[in-house]
Structure formats: C-alpha cells, structure tokens
Protein backbone atom coordinates (compact mmCIF):
# COMPACT_ATOMS: atom_id res chain seq x y z
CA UNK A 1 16.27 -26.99 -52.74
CA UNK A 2 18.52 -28.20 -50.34
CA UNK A 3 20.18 -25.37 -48.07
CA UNK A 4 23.91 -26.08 -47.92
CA UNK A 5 25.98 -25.59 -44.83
CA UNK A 6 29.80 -24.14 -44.43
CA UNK A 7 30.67 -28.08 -44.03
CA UNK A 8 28.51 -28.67 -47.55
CA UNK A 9 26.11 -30.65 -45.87
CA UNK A 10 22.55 -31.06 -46.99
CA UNK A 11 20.83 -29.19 -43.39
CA UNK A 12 17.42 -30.85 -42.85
CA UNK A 13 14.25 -29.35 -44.12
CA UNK A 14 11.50 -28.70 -41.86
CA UNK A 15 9.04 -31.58 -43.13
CA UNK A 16 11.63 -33.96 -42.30
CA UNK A 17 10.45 -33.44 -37.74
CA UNK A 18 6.59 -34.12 -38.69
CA UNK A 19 6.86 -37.76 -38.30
CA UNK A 20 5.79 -40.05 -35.63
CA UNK A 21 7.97 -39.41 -32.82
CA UNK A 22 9.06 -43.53 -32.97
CA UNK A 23 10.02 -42.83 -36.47
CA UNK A 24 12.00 -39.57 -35.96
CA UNK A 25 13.51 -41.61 -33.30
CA UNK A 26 14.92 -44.20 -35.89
CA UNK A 27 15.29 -41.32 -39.11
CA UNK A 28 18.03 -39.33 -36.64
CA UNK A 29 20.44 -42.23 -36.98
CA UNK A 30 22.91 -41.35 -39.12
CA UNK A 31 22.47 -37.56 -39.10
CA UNK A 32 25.00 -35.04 -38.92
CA UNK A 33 24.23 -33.14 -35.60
CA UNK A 34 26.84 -29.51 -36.21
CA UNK A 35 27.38 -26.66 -33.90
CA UNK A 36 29.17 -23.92 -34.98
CA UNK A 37 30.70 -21.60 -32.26
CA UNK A 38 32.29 -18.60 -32.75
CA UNK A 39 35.78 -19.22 -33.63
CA UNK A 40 35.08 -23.33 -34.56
CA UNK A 41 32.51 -26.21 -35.54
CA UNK A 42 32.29 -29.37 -34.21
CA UNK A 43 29.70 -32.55 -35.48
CA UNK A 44 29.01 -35.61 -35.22
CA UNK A 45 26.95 -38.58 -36.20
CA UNK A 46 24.08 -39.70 -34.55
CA UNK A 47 24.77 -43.41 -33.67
CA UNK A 48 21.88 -43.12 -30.47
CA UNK A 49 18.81 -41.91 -29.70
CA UNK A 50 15.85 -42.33 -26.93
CA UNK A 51 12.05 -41.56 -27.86
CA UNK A 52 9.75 -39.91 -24.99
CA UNK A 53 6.36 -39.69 -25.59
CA UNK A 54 5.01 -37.17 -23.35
CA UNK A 55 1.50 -37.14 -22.07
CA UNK A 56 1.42 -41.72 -21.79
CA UNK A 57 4.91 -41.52 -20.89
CA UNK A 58 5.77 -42.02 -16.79
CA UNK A 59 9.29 -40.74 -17.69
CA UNK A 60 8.79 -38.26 -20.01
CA UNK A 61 9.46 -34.68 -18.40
CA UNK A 62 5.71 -33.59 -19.60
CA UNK A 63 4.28 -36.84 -18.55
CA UNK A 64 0.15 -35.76 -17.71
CA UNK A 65 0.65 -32.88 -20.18
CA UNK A 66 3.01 -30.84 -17.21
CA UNK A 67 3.79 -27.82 -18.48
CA UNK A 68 6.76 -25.98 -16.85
CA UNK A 69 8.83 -23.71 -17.89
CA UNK A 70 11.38 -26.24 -18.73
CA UNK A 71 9.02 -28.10 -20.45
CA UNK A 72 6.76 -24.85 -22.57
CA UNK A 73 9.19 -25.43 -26.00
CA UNK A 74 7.90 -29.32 -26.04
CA UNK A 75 4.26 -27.91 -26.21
CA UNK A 76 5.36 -25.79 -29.52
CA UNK A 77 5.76 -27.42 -33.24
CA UNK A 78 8.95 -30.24 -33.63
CA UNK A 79 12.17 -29.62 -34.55
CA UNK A 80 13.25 -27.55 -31.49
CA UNK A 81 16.23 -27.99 -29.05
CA UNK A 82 14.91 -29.24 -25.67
CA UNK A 83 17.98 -28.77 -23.23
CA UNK A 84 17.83 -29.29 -19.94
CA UNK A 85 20.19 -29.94 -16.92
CA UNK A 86 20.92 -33.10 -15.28
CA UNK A 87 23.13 -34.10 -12.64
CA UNK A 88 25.22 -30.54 -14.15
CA UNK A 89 25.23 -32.04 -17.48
CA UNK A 90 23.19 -31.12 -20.34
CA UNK A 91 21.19 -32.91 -22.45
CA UNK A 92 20.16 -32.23 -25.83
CA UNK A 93 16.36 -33.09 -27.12
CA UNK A 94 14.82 -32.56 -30.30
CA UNK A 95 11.18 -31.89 -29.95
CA UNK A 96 8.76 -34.20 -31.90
CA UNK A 97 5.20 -34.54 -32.14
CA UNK A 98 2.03 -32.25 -33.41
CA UNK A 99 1.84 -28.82 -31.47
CA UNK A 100 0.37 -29.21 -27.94
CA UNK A 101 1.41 -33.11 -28.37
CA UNK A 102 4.69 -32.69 -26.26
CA UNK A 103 7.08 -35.48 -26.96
CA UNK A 104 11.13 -35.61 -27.64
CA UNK A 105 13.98 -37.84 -29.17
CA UNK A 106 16.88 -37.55 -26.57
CA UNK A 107 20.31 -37.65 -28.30
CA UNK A 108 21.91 -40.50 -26.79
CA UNK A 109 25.56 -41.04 -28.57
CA UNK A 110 27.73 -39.81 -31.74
CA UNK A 111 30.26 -40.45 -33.88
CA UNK A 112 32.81 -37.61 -33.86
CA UNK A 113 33.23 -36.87 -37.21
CA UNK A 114 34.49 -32.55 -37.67
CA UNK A 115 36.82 -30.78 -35.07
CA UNK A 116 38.03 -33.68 -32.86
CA UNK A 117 40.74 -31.29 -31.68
CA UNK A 118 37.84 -29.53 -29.80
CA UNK A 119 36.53 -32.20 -28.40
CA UNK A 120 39.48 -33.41 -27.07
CA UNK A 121 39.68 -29.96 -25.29
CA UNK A 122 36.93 -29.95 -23.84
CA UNK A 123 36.15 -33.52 -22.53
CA UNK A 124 40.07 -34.18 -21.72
CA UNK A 125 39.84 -38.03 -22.01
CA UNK A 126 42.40 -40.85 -23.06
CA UNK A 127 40.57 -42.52 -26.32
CA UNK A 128 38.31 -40.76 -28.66
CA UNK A 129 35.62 -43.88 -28.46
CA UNK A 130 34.83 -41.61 -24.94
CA UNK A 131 34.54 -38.06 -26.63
CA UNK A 132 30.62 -38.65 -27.11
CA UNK A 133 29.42 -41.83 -26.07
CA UNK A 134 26.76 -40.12 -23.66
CA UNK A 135 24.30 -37.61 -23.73
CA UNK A 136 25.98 -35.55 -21.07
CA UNK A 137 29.48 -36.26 -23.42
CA UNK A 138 28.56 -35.39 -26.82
CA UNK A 139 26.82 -31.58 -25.54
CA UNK A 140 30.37 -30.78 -23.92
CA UNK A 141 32.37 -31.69 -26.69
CA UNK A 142 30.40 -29.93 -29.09
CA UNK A 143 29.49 -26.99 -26.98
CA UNK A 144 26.01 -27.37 -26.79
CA UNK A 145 24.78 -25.38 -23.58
CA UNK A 146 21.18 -24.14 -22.21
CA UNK A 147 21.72 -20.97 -24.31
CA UNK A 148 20.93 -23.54 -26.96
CA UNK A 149 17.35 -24.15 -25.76
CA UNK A 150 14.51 -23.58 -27.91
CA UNK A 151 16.49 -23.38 -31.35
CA UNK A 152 15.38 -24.54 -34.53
CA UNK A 153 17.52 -27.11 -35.44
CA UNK A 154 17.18 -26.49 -39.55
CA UNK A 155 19.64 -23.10 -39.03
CA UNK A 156 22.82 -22.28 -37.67
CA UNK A 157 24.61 -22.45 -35.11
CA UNK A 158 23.18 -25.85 -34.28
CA UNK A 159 21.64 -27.85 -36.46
CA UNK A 160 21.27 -31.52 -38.18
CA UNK A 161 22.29 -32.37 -41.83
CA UNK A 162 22.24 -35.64 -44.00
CA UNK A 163 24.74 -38.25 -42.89
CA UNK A 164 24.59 -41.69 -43.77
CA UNK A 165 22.20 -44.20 -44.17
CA UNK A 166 22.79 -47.00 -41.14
CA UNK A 167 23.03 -50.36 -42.42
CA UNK A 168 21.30 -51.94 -39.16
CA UNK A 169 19.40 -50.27 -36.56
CA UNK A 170 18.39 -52.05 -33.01
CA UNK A 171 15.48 -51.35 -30.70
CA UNK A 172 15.92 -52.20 -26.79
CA UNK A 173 14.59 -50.87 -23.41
CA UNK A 174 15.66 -46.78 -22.46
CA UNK A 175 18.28 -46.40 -20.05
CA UNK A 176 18.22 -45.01 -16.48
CA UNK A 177 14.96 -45.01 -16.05
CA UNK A 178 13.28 -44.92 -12.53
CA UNK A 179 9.83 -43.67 -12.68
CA UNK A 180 8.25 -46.74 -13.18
CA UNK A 181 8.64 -50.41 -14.63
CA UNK A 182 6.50 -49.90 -17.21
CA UNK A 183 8.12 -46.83 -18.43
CA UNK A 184 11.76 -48.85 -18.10
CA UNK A 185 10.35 -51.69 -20.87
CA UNK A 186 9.40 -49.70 -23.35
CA UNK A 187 11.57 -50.92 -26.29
CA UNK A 188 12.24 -46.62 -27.21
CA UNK A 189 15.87 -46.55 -27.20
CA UNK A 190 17.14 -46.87 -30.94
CA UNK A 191 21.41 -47.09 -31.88
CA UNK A 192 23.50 -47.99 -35.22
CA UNK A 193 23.71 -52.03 -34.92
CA UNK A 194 27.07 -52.59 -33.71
CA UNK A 195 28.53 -48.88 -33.79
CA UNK A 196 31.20 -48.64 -31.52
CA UNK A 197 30.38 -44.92 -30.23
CA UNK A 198 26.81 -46.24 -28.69
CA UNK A 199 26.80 -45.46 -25.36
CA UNK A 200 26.13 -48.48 -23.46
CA UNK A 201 25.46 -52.07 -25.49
CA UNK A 202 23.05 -53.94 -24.29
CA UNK A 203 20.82 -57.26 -25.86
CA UNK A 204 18.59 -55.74 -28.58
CA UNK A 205 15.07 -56.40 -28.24
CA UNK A 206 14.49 -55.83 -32.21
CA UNK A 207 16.59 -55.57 -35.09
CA UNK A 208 14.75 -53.07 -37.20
CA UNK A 209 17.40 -52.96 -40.64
C-alpha cells in the first residue's frame, strides 16, 4: 500500500528510482516534489528535468568514477537528494543508477502547485511563472537547502508523490554545459511539451509522448 502524505498524496515507493537513469529522467515529469518545513509545506510539479550519467558523462560531477565528498551519496543506492552549491544557489539531484553506478536526474523547473504564499516570500518576484522556473529558483522557494543532502526522498520532510500524467514530453540538448561538446549534445534534458513553468524553451530534438 500506498503511504499517504499530510497533502493526501500517493509518496513514491522505493522501486519506483531503480530504473534506467534516462527513464527516471522522463517518469519525474509530473511528480509532486513536497517539502515540509517546520511551520509550512510547499510543492510543486515537476515540469523539467536533466539526466547525468556519471562515469561516460564529461559533465557529470562523478565523471571517471570521482569520488568526493560532494559526490560519496551518488555512489550509494537511488533515490537520494544530491544537493550541491552553485554560483550560491542550490541545486537539487535525485540520485539514480545501481549502487557504485553514480548517476543523477537534476531538477530543472516546477509548477507551483501548494503554498505559493511562501514562495512568493522567499523569491520576491513580480509573476508567479518566475517562482520556479530554475533549478537555483524552485530550491529557494521551497526551502530546499544543503541540510537536505543525502535524504531519502520516499519520507518526509522532502519527498516526491504522484502528480499527473504529462500529455507530451520533449527531449533536447542539457543546458549550460561547458565541459565539452560532446557532453553539450547529448539530447538528456527532458520538460512537459509546452508547460509554461520550463525553464528555458528551446527546439526539441524529440517528442517522446
């Protein structure tokens, strides 16, 4: 059975992170993505995502198999927060892959969906398109923080639940990528076909639904 949440969400079972990491990529669309804080909860729907595949991947963080520190929770079994710090924002991962396989699904964009007053809070902008269009924007306006790093995302306080099925999903090349060419042209960036909360729309390389 199903775990409900305080929102009376479905919360994701553990089987559902063993999947290719290219799948998991695509199967986050859609998904709830709550964090509940102390005196609030805030969540939103996954409308972007970005697969790394670690060890073959030039701009993967554990590209070669490195293993850091920052890195030692991508070695571990999927389904974990990866958070990291970039340019003072953080990012949000979940880990995918088969234990000592490290590989991650960045969480690109969502659509606000529970405690917008929050958000608005927090990220102070004009329009609520620009509460979470961004990977640095959604983990502010849903509190999501380093303290975050490493936990299972199947439990409170953050963790994904059933959302909605997307009607089209598109494929196209990452984003902001600078290691190498190669590594910019892989098609690994996945987002809700015409979802106005994507981060940045771009010519779709594939339309997968």
């Amino acid at each position: 059975m199903k775990q409900k949440t305080i929102l009376g969400a479905n919360m994701l079972h553990r089987d559902f992170f063993h999947q290719p990491t290219l799948e998991l990529a695509k199967s986050l669309l859609g998904k709830l993505l709550v964090k509940e804080n102390s005196d609030e909860t805030t969540a939103g729907y996954i409308v972007e995502t970005e697969a790394y595949i670690g060890p073959i991947d030039k701009a993967a963080h554990s590209y070669l198999n490195r293993r850091t520190k920052r890195t030692e929770v991508m070695f571990g079994e999927p389904g974990f927060a990866y958070t990291y710090v970039m340019h003072t924002h953080c990012l949000v991962n979940v880990v995918s892959g088969e234990q000592e396989k490290p590989e991650a699904v960045l969480i690109r964009a969502l659509e606000p969906a529970i405690g917008l007053e929050f958000m608005r809070e927090r990220r102070n902008v004009i329009t609520d398109r620009d509460l979470t269009n961004g990977p640095g924007k959604l983990t502010k306006a849903l509190g999501i923080t380093m303290e975050d790093y490493g936990h299972f995302l199947a439990v409170p306080p953050l963790f994904l639940a059933e959302g909605f099925k997307p009607s089209g999903i598109s494929a196209g090349k990452r984003i902001g990528i600078d290691s190498s060419e190669e590594a910019r042209d892989y098609p690994w960036r996945f987002w809700v076909t015409d979802n106005k909360f994507v981060s940045r729309h771009q010519k779709a390389t594939e339309i997968i639904l």
